[in-house]
N, C-alpha and C. Protein backbone atom coordinates (compact mmCIF):
# COMPACT_ATOMS: atom_id res chain seq x y z
N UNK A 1 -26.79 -0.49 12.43
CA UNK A 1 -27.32 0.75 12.99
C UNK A 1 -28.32 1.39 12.04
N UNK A 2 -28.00 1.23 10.53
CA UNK A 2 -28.93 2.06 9.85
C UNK A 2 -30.44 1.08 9.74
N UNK A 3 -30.03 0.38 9.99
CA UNK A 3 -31.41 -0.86 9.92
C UNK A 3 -32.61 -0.83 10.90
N UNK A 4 -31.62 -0.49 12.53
CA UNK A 4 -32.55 -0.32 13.89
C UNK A 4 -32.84 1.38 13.89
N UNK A 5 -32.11 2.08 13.03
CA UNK A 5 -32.37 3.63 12.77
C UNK A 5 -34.29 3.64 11.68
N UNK A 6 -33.44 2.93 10.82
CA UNK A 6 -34.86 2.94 9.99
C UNK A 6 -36.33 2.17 10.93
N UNK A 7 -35.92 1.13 11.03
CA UNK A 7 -37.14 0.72 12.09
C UNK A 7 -37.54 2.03 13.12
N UNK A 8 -36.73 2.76 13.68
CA UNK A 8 -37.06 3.44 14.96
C UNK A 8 -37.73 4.51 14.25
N UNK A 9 -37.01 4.74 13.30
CA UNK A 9 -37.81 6.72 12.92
C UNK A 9 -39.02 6.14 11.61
N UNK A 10 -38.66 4.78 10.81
CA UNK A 10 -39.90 5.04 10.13
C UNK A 10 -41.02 4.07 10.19
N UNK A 11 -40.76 2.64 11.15
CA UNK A 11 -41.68 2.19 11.95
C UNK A 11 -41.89 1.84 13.37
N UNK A 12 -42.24 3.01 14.06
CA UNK A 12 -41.99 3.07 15.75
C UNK A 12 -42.59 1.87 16.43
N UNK A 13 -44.25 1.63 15.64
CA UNK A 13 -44.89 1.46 16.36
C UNK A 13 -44.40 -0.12 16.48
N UNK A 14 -43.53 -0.42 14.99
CA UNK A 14 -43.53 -2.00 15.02
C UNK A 14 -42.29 -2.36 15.39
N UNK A 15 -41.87 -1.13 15.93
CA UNK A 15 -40.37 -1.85 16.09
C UNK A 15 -39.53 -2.88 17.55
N UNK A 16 -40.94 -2.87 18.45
CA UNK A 16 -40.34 -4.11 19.31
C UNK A 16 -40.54 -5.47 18.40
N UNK A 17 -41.20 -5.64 17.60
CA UNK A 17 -41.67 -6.48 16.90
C UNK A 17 -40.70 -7.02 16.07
N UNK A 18 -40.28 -6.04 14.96
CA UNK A 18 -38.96 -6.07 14.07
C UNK A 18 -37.45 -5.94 14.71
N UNK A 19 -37.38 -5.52 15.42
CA UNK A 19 -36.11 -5.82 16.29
C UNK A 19 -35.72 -6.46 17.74
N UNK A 20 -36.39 -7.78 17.51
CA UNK A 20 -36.34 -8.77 18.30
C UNK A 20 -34.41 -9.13 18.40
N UNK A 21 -34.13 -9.28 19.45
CA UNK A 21 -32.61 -10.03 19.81
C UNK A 21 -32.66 -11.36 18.96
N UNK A 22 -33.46 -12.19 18.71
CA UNK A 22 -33.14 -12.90 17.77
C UNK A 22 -32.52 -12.62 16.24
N UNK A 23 -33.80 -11.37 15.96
CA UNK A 23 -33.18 -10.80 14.66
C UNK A 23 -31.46 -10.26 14.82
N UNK A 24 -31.48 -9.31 15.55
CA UNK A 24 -29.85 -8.72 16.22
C UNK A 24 -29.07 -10.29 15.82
N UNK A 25 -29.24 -11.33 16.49
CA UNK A 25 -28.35 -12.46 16.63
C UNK A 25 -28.02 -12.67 15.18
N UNK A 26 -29.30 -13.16 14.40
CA UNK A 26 -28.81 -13.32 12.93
C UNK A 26 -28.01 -12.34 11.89
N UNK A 27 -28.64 -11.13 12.31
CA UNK A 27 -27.79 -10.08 11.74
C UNK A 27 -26.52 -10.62 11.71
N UNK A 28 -25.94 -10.34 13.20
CA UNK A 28 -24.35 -10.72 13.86
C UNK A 28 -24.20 -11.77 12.87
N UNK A 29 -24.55 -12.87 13.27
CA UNK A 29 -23.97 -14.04 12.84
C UNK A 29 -23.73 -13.83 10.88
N UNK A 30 -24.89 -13.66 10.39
CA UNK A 30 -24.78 -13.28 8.80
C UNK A 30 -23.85 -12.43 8.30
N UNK A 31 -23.70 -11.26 9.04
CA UNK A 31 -22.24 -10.47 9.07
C UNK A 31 -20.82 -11.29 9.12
N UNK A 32 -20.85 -12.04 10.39
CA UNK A 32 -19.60 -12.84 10.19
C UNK A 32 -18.81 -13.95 9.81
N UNK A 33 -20.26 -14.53 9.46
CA UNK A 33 -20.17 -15.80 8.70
C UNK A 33 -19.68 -15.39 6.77
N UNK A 34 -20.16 -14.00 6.36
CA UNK A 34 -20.39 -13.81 5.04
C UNK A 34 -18.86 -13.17 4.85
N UNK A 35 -18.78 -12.25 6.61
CA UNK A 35 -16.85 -11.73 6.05
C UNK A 35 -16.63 -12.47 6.22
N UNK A 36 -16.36 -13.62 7.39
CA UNK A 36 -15.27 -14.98 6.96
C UNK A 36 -14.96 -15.45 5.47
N UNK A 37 -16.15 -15.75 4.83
CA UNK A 37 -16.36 -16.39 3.65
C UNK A 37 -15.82 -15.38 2.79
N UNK A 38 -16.07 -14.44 2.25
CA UNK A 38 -15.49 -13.50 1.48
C UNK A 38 -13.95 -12.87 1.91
N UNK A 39 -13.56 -13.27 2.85
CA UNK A 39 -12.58 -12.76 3.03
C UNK A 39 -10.99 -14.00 2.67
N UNK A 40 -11.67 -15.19 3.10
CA UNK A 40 -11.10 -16.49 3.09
C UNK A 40 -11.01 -17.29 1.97
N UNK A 41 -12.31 -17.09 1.54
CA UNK A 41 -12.21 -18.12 -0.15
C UNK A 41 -11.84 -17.49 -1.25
N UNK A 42 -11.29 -16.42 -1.48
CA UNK A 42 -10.28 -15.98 -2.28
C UNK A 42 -8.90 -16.53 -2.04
N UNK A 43 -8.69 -16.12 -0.69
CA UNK A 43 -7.25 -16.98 -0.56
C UNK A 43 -6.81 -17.78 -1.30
N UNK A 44 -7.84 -18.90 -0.57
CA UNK A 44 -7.95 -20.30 -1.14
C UNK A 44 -7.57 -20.97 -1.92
N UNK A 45 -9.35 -20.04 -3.14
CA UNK A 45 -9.36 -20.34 -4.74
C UNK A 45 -7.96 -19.84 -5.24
N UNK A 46 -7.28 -18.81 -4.90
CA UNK A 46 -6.46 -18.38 -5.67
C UNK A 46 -5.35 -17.85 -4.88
N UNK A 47 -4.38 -18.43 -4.91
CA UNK A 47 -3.21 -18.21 -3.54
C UNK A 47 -2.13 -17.37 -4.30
N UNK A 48 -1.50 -16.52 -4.50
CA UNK A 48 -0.71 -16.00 -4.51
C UNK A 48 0.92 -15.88 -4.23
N UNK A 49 1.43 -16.15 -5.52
CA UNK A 49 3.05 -16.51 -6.07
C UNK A 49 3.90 -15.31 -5.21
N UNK A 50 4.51 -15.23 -4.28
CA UNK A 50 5.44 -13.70 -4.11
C UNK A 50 6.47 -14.23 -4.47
N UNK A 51 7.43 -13.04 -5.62
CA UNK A 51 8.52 -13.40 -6.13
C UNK A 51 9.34 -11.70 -5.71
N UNK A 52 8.67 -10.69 -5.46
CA UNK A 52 9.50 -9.59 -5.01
C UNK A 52 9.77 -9.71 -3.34
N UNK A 53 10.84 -8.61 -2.68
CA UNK A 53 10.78 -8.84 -1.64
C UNK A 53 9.88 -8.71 -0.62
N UNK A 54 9.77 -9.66 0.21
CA UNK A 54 8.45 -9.61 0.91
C UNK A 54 8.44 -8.08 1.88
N UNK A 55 8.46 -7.29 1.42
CA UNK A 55 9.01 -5.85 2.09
C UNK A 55 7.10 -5.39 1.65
N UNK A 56 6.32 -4.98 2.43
CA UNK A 56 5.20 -4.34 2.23
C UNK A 56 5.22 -2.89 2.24
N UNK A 57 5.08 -1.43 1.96
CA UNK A 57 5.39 -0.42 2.30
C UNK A 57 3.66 0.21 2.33
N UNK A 58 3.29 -0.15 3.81
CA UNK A 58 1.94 0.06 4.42
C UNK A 58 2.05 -0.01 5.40
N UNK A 59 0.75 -0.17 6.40
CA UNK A 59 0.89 0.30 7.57
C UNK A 59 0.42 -0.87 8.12
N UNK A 60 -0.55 -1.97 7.02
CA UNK A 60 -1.04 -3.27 6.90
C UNK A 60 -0.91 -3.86 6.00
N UNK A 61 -1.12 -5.32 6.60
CA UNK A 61 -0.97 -6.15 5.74
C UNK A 61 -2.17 -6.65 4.82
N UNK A 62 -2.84 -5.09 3.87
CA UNK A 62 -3.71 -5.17 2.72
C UNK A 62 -3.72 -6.14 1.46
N UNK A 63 -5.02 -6.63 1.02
CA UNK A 63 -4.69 -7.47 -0.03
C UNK A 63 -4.31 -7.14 -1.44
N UNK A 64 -4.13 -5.81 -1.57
CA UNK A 64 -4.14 -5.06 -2.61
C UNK A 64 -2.12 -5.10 -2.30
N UNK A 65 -1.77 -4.91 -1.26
CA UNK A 65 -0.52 -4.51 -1.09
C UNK A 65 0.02 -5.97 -1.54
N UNK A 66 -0.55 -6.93 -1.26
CA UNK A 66 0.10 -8.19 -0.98
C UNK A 66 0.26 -8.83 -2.84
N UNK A 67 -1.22 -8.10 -3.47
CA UNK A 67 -0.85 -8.44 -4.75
C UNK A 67 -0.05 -7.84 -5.49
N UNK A 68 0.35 -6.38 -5.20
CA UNK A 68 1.87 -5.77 -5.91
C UNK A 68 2.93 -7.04 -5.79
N UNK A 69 3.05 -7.74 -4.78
CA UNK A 69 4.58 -8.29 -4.61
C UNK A 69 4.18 -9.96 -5.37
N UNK A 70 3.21 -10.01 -5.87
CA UNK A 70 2.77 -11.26 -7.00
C UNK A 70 3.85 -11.31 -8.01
N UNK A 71 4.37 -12.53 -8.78
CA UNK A 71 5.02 -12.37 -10.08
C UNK A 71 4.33 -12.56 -11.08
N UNK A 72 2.37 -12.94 -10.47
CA UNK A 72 1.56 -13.80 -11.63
C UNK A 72 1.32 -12.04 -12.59
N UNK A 73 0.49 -12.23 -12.95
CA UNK A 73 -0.19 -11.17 -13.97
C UNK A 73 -1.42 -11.02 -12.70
N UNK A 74 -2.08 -9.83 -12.47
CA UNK A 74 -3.12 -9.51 -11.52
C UNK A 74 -4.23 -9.39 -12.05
N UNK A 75 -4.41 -9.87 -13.07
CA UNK A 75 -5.95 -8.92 -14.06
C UNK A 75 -7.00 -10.05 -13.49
N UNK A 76 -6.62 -11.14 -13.51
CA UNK A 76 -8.32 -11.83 -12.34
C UNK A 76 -8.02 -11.72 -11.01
N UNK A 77 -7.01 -11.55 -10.27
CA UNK A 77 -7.35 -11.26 -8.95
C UNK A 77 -7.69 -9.73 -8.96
N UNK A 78 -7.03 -8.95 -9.37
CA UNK A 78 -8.09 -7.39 -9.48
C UNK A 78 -9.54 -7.47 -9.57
N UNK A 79 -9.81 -8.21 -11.05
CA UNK A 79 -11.27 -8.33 -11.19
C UNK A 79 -12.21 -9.06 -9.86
N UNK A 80 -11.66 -10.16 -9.30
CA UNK A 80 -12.13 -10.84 -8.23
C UNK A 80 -11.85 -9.72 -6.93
N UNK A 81 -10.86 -8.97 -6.72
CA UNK A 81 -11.27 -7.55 -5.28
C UNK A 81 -11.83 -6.70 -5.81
N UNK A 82 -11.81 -6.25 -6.88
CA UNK A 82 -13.09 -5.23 -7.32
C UNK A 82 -14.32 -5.89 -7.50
N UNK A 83 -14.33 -6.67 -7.64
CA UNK A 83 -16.37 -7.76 -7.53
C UNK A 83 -16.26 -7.63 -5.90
N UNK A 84 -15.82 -8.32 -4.90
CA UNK A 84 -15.98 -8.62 -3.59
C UNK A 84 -15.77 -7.49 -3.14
N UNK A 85 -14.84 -6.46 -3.64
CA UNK A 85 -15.40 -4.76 -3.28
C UNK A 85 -16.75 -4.16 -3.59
N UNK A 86 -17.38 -4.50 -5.43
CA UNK A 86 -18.22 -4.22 -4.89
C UNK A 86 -19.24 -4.90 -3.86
N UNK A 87 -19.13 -5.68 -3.59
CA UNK A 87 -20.01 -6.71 -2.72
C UNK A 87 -20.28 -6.00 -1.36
N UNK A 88 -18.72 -5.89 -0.81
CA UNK A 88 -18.83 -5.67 0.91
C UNK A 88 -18.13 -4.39 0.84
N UNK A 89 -18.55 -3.04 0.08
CA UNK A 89 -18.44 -1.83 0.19
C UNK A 89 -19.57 -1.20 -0.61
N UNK A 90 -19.24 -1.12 -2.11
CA UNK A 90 -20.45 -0.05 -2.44
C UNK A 90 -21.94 -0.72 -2.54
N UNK A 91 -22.30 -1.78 -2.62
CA UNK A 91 -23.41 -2.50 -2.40
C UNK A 91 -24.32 -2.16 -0.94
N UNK A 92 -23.43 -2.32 0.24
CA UNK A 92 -24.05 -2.24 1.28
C UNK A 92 -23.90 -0.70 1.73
N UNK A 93 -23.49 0.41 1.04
CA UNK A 93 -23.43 1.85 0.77
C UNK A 93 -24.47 1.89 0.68
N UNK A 94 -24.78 1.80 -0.62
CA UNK A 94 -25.72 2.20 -1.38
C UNK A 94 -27.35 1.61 -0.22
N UNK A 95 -27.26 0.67 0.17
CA UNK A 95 -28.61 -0.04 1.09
C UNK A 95 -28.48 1.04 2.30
N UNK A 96 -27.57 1.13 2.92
CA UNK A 96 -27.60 1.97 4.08
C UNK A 96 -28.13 3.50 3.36
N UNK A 97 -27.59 4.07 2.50
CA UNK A 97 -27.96 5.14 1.85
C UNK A 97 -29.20 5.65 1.49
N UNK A 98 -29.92 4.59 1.23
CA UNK A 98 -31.24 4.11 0.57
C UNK A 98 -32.35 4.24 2.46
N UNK A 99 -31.62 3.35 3.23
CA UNK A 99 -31.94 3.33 4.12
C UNK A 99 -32.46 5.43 5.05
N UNK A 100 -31.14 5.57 5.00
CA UNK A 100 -31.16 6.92 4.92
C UNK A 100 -32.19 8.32 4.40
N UNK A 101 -32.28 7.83 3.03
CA UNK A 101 -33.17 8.62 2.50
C UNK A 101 -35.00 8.56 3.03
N UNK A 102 -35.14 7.22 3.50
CA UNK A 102 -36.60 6.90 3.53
C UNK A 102 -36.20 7.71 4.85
N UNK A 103 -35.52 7.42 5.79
CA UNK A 103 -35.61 8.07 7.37
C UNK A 103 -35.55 9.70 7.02
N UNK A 104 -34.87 10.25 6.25
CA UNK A 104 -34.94 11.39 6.09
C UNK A 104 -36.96 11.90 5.56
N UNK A 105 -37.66 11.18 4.33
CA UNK A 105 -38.38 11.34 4.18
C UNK A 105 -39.62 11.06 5.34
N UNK A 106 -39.35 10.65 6.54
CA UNK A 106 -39.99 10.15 7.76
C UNK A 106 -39.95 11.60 8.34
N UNK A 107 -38.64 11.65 8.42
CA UNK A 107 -38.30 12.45 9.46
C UNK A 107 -38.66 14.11 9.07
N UNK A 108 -39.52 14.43 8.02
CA UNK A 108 -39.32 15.66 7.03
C UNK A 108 -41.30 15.86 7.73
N UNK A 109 -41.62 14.91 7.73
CA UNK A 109 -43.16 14.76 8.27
C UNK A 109 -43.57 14.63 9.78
N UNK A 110 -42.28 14.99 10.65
CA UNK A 110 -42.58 14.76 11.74
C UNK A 110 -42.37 16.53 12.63
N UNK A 111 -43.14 16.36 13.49
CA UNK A 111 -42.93 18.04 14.17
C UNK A 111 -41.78 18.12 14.63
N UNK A 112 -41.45 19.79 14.68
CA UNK A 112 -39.80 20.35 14.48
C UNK A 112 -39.19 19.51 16.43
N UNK A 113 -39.64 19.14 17.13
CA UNK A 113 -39.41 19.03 18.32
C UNK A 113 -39.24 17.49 18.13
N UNK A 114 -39.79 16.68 17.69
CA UNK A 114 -38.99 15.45 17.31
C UNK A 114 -37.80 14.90 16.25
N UNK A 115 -37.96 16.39 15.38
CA UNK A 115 -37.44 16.09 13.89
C UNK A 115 -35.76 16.84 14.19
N UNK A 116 -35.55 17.36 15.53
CA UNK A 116 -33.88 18.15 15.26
C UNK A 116 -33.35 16.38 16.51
N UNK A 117 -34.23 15.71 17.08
CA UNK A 117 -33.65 14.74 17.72
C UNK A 117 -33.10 13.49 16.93
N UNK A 118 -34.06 13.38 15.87
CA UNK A 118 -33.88 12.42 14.72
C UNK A 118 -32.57 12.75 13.79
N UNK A 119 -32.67 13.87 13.48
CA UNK A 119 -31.78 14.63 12.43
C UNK A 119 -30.20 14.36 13.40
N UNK A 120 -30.25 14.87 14.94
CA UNK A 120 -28.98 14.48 15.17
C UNK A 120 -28.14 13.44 15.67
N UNK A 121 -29.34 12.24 15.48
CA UNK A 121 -29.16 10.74 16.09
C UNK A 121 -28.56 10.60 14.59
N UNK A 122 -29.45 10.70 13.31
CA UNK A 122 -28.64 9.95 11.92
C UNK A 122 -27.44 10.72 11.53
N UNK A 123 -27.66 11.93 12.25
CA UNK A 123 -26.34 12.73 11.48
C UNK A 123 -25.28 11.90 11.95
N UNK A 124 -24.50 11.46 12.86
CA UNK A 124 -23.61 11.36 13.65
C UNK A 124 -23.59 10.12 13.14
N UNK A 125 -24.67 8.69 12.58
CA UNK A 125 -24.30 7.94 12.25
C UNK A 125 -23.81 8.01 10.90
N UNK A 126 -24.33 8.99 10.06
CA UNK A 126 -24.10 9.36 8.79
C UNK A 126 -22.91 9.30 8.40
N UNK A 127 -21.89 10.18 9.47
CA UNK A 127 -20.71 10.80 9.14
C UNK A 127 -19.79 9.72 9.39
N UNK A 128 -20.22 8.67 10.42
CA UNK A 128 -19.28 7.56 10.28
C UNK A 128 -19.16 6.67 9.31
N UNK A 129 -20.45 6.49 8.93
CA UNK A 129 -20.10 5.42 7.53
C UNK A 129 -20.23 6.31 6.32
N UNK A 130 -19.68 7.74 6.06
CA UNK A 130 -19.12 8.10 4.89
C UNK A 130 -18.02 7.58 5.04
N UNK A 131 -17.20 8.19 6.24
CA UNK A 131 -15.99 8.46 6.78
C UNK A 131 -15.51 6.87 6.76
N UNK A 132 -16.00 5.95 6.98
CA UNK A 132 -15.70 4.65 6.84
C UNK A 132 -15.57 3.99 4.89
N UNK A 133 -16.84 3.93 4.82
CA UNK A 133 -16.93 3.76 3.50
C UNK A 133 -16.46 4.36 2.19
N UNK A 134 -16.42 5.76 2.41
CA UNK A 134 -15.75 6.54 1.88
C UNK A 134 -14.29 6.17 1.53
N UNK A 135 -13.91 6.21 2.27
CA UNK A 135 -12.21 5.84 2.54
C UNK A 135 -12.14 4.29 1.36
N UNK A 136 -12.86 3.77 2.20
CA UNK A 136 -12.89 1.97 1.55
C UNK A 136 -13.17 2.02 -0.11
N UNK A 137 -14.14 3.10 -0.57
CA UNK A 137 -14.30 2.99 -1.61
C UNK A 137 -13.29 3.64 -2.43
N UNK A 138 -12.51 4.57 -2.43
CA UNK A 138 -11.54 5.11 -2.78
C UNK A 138 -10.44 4.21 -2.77
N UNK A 139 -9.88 3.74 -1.93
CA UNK A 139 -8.66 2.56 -1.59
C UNK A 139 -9.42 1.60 -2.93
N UNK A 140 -10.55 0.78 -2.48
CA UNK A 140 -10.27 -0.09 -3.21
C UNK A 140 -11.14 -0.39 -4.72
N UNK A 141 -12.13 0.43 -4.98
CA UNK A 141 -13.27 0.54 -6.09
C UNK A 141 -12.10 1.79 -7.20
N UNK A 142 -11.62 2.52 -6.48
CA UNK A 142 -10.68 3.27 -7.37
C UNK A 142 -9.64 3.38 -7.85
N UNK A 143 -8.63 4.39 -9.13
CA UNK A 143 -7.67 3.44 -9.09
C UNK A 143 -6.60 4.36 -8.62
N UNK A 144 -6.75 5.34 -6.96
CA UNK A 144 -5.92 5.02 -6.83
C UNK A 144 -4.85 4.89 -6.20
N UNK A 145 -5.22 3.52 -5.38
CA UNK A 145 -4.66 2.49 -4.97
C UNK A 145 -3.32 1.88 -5.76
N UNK A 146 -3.72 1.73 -6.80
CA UNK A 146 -3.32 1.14 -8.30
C UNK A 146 -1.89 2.17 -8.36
N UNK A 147 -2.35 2.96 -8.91
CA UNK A 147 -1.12 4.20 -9.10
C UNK A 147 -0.18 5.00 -7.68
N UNK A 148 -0.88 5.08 -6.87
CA UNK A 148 -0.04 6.05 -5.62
C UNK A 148 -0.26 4.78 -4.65
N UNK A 149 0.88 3.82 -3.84
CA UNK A 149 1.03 3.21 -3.01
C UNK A 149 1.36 4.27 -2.00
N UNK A 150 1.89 5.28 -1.65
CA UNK A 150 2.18 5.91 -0.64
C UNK A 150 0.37 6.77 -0.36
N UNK A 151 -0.51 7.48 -1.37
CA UNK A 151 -1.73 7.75 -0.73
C UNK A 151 -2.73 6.88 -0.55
N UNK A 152 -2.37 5.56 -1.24
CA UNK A 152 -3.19 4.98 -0.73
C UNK A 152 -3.27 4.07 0.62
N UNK A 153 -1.76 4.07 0.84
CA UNK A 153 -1.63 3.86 2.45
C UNK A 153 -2.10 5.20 3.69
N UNK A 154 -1.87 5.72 3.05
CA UNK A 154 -2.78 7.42 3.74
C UNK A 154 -3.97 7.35 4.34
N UNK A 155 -4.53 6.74 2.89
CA UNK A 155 -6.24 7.08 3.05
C UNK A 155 -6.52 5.58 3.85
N UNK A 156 -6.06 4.23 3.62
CA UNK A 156 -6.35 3.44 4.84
C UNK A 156 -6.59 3.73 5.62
N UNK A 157 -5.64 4.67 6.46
CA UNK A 157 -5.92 5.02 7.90
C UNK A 157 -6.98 5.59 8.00
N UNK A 158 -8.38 6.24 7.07
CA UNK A 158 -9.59 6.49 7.19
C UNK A 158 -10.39 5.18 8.03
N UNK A 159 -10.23 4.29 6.93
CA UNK A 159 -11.31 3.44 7.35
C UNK A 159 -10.93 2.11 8.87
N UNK A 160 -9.28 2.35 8.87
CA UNK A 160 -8.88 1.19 9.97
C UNK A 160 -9.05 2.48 11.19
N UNK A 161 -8.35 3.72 11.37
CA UNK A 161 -7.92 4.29 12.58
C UNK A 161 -8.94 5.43 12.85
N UNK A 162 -9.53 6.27 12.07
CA UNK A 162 -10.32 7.03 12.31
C UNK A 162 -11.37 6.50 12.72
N UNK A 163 -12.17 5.82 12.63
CA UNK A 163 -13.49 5.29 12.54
C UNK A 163 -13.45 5.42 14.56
N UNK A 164 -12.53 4.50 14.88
CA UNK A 164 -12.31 4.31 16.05
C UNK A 164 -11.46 5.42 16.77
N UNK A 165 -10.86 6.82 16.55
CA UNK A 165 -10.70 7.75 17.10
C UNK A 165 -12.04 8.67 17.04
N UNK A 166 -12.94 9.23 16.20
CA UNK A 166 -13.64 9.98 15.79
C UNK A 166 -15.07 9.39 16.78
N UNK A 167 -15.29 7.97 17.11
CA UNK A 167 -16.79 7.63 16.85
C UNK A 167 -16.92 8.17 18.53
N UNK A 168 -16.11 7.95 19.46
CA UNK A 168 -16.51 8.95 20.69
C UNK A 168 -17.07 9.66 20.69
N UNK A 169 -16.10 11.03 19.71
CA UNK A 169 -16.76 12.58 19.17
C UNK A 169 -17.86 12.80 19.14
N UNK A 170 -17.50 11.93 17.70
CA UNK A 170 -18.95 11.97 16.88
C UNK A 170 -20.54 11.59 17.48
N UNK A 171 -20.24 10.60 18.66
CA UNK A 171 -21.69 10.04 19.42
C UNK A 171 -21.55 10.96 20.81
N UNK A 172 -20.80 11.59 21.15
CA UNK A 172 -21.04 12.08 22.25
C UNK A 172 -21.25 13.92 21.86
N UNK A 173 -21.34 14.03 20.82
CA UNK A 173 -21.61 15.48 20.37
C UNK A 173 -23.30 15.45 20.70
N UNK A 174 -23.68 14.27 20.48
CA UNK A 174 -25.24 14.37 20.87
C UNK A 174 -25.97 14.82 22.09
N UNK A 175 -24.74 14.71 23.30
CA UNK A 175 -25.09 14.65 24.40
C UNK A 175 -25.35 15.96 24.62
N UNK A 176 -26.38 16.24 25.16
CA UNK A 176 -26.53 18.00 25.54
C UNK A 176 -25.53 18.14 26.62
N UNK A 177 -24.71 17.64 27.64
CA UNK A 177 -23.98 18.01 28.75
C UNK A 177 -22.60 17.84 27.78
N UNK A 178 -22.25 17.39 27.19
CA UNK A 178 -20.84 17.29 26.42
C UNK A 178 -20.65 18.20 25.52
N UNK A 179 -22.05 18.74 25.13
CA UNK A 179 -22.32 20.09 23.84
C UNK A 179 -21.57 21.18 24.46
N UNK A 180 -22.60 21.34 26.02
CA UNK A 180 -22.40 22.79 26.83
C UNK A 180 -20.93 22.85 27.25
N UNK A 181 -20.13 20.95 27.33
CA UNK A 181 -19.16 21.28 28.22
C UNK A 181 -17.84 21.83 26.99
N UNK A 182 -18.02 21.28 25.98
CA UNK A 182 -17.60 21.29 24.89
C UNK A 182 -17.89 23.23 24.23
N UNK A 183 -18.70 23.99 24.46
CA UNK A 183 -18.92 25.12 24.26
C UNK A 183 -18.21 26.14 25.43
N UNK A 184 -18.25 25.86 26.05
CA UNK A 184 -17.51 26.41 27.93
C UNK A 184 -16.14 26.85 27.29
N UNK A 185 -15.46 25.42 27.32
CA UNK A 185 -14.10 25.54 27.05
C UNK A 185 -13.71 25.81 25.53
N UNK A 186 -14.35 25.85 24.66
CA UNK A 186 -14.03 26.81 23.44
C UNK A 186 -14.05 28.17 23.72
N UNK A 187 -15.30 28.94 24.16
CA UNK A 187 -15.38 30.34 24.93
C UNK A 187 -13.97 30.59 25.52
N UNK A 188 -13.78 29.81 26.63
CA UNK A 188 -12.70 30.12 27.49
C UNK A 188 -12.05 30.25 26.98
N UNK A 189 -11.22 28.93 25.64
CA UNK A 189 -10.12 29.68 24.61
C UNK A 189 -10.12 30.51 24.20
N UNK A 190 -11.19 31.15 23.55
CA UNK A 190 -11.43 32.13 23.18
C UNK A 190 -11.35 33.34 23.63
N UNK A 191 -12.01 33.20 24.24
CA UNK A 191 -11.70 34.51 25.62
C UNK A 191 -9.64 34.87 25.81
N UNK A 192 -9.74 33.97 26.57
CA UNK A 192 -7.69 33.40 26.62
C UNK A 192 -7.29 34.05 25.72
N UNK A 193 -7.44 33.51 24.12
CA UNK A 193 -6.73 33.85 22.98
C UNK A 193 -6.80 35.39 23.23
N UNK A 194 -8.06 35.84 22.63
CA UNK A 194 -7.90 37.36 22.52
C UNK A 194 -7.58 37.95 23.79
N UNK A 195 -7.70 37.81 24.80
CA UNK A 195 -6.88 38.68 25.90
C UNK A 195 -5.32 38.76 25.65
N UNK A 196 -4.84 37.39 25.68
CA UNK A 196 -3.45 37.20 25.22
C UNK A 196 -3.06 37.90 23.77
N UNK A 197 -4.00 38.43 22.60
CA UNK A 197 -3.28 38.86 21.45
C UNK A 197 -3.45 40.50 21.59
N UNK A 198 -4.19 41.22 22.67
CA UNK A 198 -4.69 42.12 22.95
C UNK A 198 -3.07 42.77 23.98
N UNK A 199 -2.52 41.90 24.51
CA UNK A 199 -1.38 42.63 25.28
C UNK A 199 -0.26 43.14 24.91
């Protein structure tokens, strides 16, 4: 999204050009060919001894959780999920981020009647991949994961369950008929409330 965002707000004119369905296809495919691979050849290379009870106390079956119940010593498989963390979290942050800033500097040069449509197309994508990434980077770039097993099963639920309760919200706040309908019935509470604290 931040890729067909940047094409749209900071090259319009070329962007049937640059976002051909072929490109889309490779995207896809490079995405899932690279998590397969990163997600799988750790396994692999390095399989994991469980000698405690196989009792997980999460909500998933995380690889971070799975290496507490190891009997080996963890200091290269840590080092190996913090490299492939940074890989497929703060790496591709930081590009989308980057991404971000140039659309913002696009979008800072464009008249106020195109520039609050732009502003609330990236906002809304913005807030999902903090709210995604965010979470991810905390769980697993920080330490702590490491120290609090009970918050760091917490903050999981950022990046597995929110993402997918919130992204409705969050994309349909754009809609001018979901704004007004969404403003109606706050009023009305409102209204409600104080009549009701008024008796």
């Amino acid at each position: 999204m931040a890729y067909d965002r940047y094409l749209a707000i900071c090259h319009p004119l070329h962007y049937p050009t640059l976002m051909r369905w072929s490109i889309c296809y490779r995207l896809t495919s490079f995405v899932w060919v690279f998590s397969f691979i990163i997600i799988i050849l750790p396994s692999v290379v390095m399989p994991v001894t469980l000698c405690h009870p196989n009792h997980i106390d999460h909500f998933m079956c995380e690889a971070l959780q799975v290496l507490q119940l190891s009997c080996d010593k963890n200091y290269t498989k840590d080092f190996v999920i913090f490299s492939l963390s940074f890989i497929t979290i703060l790496l591709p942050f930081l590009i989308i981020m980057a991404s971000y800033v140039c659309i913002l500097f696009s979008i800072l040069k464009v008249n106020s009647a195109g520039r609050s449509k732009a502003f609330s197309t990236c906002t809304s994508q913005l807030t999902v991949v903090i709210l995604i990434y965010g979470s991810g980077m905390v769980t697993y770039l920080g330490s702590l994961s490491r120290h609090s097993a009970n918050q760091g099963k917490y903050i999981s639920m950022f990046y597995v369950v929110a993402p997918s309760v919130f992204n409705p919200l969050i994309y349909s706040l754009n809609n001018r008929e979901v704004k007004m309908t969404f403003m109606r019935t706050f009023t009305k509470l409102m209204i409600t409330y104080k009549s009701g604290s008024n008796i």
